[in-house]
N, C-alpha and C. Protein backbone atom coordinates (compact mmCIF):
# COMPACT_ATOMS: atom_id res chain seq x y z
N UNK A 1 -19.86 -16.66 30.84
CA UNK A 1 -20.50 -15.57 31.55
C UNK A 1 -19.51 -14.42 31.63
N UNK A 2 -20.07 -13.24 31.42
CA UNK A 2 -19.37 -12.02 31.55
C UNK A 2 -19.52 -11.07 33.05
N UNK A 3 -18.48 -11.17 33.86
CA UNK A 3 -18.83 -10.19 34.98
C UNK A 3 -18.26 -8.91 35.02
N UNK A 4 -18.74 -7.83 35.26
CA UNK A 4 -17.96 -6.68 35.49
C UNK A 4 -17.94 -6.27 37.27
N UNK A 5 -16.71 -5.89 37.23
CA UNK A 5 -17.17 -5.72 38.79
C UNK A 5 -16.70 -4.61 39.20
N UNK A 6 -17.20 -3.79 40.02
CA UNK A 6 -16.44 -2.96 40.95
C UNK A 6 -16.29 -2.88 42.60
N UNK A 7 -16.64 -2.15 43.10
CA UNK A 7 -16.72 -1.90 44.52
C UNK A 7 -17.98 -3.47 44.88
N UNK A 8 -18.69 -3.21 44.09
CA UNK A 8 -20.07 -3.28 43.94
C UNK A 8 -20.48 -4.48 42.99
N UNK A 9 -21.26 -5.68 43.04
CA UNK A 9 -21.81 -6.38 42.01
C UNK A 9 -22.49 -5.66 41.26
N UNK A 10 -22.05 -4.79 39.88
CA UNK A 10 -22.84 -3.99 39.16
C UNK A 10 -23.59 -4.96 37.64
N UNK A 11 -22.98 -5.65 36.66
CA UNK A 11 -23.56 -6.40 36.02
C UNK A 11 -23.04 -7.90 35.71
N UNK A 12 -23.86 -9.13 35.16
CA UNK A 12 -23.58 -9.88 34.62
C UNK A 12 -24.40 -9.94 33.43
N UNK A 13 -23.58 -10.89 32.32
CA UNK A 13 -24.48 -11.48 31.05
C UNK A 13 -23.69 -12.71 31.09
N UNK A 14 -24.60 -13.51 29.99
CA UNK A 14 -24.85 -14.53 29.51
C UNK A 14 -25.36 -15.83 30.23
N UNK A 15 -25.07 -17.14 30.12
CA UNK A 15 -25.88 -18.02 30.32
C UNK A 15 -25.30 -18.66 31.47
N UNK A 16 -26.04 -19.48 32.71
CA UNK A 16 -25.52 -20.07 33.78
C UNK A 16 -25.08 -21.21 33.44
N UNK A 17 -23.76 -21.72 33.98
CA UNK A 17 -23.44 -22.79 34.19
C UNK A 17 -25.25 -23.84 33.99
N UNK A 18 -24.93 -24.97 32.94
CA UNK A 18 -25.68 -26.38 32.55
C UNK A 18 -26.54 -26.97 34.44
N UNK A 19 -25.52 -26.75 34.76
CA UNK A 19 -25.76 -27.20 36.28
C UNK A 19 -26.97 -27.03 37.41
N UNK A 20 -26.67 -25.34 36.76
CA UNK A 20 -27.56 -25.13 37.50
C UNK A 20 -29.03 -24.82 37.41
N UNK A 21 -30.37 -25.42 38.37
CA UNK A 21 -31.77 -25.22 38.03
C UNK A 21 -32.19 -24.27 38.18
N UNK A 22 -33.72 -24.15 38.42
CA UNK A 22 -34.49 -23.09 38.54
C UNK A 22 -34.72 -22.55 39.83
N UNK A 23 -33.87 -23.15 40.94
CA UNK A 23 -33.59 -22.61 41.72
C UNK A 23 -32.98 -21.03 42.22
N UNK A 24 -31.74 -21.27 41.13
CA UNK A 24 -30.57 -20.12 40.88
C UNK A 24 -31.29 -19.60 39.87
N UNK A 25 -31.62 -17.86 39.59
CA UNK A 25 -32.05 -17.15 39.10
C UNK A 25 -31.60 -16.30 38.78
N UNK A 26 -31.29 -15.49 37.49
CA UNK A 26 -30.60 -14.74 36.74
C UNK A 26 -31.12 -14.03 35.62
N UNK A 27 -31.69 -12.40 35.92
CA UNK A 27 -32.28 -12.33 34.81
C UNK A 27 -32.20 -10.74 34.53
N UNK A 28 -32.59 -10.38 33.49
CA UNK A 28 -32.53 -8.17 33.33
C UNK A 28 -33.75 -8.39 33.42
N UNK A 29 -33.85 -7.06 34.13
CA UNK A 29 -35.34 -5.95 33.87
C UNK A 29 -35.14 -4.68 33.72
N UNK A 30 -35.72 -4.07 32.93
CA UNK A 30 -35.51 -2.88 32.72
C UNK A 30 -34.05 -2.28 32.97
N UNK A 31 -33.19 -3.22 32.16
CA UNK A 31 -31.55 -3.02 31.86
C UNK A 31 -30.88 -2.95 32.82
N UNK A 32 -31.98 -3.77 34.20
CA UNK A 32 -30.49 -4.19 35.37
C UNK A 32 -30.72 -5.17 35.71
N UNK A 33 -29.91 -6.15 36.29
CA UNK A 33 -30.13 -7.58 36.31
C UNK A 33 -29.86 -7.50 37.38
N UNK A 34 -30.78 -8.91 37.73
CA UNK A 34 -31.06 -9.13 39.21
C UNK A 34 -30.82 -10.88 39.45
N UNK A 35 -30.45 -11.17 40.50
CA UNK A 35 -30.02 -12.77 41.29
C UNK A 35 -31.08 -12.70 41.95
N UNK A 36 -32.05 -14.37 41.86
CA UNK A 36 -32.12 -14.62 43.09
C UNK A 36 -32.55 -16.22 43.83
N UNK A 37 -32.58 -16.53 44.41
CA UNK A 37 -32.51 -18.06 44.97
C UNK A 37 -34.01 -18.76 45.58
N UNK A 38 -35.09 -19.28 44.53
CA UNK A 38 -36.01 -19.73 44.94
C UNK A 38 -35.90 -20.74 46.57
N UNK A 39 -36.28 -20.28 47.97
CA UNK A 39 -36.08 -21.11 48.33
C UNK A 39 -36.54 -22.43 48.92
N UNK A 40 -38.08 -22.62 48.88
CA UNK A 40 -38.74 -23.50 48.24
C UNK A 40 -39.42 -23.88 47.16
N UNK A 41 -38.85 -24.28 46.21
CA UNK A 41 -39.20 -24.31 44.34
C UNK A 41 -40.38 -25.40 44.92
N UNK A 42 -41.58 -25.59 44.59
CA UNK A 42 -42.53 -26.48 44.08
C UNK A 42 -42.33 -27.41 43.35
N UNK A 43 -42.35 -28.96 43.68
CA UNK A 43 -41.97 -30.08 42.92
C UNK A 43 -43.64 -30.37 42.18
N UNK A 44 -43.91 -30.46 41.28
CA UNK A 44 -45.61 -30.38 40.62
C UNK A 44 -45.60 -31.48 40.34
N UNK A 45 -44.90 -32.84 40.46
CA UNK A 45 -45.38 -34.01 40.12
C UNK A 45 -46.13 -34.47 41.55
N UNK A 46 -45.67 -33.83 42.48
CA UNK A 46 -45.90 -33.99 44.03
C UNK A 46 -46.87 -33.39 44.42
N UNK A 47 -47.35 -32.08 43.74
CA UNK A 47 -48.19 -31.34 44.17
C UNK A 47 -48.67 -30.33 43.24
N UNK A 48 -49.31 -30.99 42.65
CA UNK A 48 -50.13 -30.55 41.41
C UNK A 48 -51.02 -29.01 41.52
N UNK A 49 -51.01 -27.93 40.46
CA UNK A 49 -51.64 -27.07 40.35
C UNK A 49 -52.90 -27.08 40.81
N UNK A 50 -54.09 -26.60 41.26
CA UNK A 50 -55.23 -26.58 41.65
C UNK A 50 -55.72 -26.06 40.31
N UNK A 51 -57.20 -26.55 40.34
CA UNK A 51 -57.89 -25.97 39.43
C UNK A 51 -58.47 -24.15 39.53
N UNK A 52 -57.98 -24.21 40.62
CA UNK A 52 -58.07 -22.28 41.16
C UNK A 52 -57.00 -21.71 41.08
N UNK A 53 -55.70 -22.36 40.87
CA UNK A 53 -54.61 -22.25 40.60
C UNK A 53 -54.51 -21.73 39.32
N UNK A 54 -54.72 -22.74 38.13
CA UNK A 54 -54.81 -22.85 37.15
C UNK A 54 -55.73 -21.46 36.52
N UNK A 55 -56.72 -21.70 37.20
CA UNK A 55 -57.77 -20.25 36.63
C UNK A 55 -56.97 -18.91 36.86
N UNK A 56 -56.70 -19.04 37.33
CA UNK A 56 -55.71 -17.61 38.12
C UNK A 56 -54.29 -17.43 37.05
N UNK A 57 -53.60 -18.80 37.22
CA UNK A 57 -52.62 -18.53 35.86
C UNK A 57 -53.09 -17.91 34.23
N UNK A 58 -54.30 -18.69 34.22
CA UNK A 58 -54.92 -18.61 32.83
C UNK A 58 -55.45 -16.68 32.60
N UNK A 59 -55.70 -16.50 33.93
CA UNK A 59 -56.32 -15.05 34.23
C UNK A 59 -55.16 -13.99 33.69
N UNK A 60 -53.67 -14.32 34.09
CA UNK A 60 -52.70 -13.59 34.67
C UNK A 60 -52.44 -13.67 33.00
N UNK A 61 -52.40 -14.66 32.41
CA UNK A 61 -51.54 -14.98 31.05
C UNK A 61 -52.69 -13.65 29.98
N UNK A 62 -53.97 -13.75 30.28
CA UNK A 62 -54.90 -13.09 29.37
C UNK A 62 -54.57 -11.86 29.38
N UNK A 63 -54.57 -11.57 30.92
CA UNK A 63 -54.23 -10.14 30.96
C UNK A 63 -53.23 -9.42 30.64
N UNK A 64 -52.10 -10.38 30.33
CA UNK A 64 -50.45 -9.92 29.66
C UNK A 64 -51.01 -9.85 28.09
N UNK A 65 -51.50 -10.85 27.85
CA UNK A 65 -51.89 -10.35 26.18
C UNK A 65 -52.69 -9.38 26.42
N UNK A 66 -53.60 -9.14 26.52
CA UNK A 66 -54.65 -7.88 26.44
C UNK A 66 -53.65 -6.53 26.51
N UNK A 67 -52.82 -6.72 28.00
CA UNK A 67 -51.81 -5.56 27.55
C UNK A 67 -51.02 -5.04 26.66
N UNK A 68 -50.08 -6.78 25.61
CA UNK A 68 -49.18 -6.16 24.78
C UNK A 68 -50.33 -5.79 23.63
N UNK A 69 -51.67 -6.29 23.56
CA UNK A 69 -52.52 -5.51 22.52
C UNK A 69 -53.07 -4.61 22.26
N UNK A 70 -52.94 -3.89 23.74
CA UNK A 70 -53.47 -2.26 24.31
C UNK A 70 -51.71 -1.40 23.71
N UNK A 71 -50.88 -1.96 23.93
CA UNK A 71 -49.71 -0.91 23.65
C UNK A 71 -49.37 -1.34 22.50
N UNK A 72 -49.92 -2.11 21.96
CA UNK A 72 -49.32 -2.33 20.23
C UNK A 72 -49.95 -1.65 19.29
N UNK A 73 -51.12 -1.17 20.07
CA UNK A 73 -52.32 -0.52 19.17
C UNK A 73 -51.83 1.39 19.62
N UNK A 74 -51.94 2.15 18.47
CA UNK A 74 -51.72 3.68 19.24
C UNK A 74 -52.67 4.38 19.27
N UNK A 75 -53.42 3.98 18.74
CA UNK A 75 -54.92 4.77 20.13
C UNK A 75 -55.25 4.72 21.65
N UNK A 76 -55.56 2.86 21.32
CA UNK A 76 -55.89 2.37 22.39
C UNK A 76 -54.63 2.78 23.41
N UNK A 77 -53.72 2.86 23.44
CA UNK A 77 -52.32 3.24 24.07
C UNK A 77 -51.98 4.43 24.60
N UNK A 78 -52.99 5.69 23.90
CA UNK A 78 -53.09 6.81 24.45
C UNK A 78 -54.02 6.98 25.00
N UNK A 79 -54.84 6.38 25.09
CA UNK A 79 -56.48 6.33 25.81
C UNK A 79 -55.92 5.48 27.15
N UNK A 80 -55.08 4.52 27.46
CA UNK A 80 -54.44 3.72 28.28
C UNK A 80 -53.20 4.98 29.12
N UNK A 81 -52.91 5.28 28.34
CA UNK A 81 -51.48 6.25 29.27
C UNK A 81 -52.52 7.56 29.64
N UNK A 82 -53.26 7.81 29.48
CA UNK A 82 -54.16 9.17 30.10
C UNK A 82 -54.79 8.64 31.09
N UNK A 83 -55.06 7.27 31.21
CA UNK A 83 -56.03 6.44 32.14
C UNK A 83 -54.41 6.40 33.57
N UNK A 84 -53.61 5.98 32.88
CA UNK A 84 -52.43 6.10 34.07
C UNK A 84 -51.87 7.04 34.46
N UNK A 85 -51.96 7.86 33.77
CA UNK A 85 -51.35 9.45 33.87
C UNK A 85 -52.38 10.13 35.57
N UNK A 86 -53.29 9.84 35.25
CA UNK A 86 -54.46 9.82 36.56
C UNK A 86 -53.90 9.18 37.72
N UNK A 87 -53.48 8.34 37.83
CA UNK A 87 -53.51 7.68 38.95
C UNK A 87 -52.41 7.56 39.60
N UNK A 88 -51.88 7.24 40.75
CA UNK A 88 -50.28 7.43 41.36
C UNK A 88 -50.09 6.12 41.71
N UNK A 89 -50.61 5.08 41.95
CA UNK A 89 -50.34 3.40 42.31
C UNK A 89 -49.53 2.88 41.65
N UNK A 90 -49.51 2.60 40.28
CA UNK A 90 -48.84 1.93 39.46
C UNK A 90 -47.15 2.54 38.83
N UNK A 91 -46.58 1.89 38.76
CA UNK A 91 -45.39 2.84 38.30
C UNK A 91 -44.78 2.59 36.95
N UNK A 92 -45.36 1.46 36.33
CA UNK A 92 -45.13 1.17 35.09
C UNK A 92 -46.83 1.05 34.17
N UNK A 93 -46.66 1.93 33.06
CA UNK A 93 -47.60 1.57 32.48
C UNK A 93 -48.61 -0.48 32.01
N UNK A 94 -47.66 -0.95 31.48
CA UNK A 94 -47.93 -2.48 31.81
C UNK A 94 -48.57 -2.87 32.90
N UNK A 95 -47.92 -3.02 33.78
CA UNK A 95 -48.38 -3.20 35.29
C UNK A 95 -49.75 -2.45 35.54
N UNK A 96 -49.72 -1.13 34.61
CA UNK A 96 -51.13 -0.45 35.36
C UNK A 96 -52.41 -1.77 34.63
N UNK A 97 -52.17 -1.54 33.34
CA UNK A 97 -52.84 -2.42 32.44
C UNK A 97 -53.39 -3.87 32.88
N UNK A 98 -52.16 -4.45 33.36
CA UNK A 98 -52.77 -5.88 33.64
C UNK A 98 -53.29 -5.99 35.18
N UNK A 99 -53.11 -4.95 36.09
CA UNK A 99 -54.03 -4.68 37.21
C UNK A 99 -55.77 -4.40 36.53
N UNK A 100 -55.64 -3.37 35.71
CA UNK A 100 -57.05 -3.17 35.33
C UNK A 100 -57.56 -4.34 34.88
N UNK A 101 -57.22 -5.14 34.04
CA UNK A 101 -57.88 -6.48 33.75
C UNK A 101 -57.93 -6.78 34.78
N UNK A 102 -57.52 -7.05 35.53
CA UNK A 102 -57.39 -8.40 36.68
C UNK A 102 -58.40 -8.10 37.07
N UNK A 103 -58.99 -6.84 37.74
CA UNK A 103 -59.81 -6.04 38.39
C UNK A 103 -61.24 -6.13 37.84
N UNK A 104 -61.08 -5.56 36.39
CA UNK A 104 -62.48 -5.86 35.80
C UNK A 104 -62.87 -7.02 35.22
N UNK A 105 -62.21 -8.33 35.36
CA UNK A 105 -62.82 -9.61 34.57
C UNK A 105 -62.18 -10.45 35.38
């Protein structure tokens, strides 16, 4: 692992210690990385997904594809950023996208 440090925890890279689970969390977004500590993780052999659960994951997963297929396409993508350009809620185009699915289906 690489740390840089100053005053301030400003970045890390690479991979966590073998050790540690999915508890300890380590990851970039939008080229700043963020920690953080699940602190009740869900054991799923114990307590299995719901089938409303499940629909809802399956919902969430569609609507991430539908998005990267709305911005992969450059029509549909400008017809999509004029649709967000409208509105002040959302602050990332993506995010506007997979709200609108969610919303209409």
């Amino acid at each position: 692992m690489k740390v840089k440090m100053n005053p301030f925890f400003t970045a890390a890279s690479g991979k966590l210690d073998p050790s540690h689970d999915d508890v300890n969390q380590v990851y970039v977004l939008n080229d700043k990385v963020f920690s953080r500590r699940v602190c009740n993780p869900r054991d799923v052999s114990k307590k299995p997904y719901s089938s409303k659960e499940q629909a809802h994951q399956n919902k969430f997963k569609a609507a991430c594809q539908s998005a990267s297929e709305t911005l992969a396409d450059v029509d549909m993508r400008a017809a999509a950023q004029a649709r967000f350009k409208a509105q002040s809620k959302y602050k990332s185009l993506r995010g506007f996208l997979v709200a609108e699915y969610m919303k209409n289906n």
